[in-house]
C-alpha atoms as a PDB file:
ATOM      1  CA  UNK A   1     103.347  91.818 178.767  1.00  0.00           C
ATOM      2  CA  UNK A   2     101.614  91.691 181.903  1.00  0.00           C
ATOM      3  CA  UNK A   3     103.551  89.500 184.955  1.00  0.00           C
ATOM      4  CA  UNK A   4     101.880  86.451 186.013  1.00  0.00           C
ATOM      5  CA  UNK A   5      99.726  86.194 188.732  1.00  0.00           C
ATOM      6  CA  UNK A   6     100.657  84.782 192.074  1.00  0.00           C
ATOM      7  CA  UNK A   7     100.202  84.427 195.703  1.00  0.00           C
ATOM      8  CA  UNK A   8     102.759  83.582 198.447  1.00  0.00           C
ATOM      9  CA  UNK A   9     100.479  81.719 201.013  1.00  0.00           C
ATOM     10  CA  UNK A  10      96.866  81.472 201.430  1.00  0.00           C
ATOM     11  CA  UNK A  11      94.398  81.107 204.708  1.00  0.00           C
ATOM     12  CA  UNK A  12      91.286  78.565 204.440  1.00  0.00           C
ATOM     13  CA  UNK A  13      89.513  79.295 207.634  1.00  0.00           C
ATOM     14  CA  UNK A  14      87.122  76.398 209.250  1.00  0.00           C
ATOM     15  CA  UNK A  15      88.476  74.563 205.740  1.00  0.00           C
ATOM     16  CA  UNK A  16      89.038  71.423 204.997  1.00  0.00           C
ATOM     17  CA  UNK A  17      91.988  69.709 203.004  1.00  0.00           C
ATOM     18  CA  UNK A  18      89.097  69.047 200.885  1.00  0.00           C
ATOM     19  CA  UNK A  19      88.253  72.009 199.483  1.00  0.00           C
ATOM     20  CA  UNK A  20      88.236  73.301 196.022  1.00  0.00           C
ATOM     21  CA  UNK A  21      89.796  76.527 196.387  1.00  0.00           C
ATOM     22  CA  UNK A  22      93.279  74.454 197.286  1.00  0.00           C
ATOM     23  CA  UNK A  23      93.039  73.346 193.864  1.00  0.00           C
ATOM     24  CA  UNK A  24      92.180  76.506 192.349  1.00  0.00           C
ATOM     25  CA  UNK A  25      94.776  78.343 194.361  1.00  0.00           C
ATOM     26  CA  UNK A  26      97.314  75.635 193.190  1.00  0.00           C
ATOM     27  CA  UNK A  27      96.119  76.510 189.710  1.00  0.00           C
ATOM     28  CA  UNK A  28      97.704  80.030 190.310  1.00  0.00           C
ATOM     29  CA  UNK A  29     100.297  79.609 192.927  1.00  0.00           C
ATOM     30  CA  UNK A  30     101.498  75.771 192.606  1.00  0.00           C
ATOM     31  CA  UNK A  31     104.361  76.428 195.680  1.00  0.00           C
ATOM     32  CA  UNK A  32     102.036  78.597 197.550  1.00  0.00           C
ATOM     33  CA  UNK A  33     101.917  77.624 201.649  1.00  0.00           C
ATOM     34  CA  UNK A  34      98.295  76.726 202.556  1.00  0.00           C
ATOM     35  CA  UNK A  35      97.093  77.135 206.181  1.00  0.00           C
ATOM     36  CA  UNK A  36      93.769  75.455 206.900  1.00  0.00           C
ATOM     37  CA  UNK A  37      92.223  75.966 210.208  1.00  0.00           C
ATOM     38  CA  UNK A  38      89.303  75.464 212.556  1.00  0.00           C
ATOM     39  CA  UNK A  39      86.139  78.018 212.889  1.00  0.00           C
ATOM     40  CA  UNK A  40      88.625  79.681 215.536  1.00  0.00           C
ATOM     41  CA  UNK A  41      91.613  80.388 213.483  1.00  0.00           C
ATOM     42  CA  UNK A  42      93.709  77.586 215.198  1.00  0.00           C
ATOM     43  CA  UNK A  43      95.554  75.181 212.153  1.00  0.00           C
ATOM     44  CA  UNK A  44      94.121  71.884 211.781  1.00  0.00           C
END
């Protein structure tokens, strides 16, 4: 059988909290580390 897929951490950049690739990425990776930032790279 196959493993699982997962992810470690993830980069949203010039995100918001709000978006529905968190969720999705949750869906996947529940104690993945998200990093949301700016247009600029710098975390908001």
């Amino acid at each position: 059988m196959a493993e699982p897929i997962g992810l470690d951490a993830a980069a949203l950049v010039a995100g918001s909290v709000d978006d529905p690739g968190i969720a999705a990425l949750r869906e996947l990776s529940p104690m993945a580390v998200v990093i949301v930032t700016d247009g600029t790279g710098i975390p908001l």
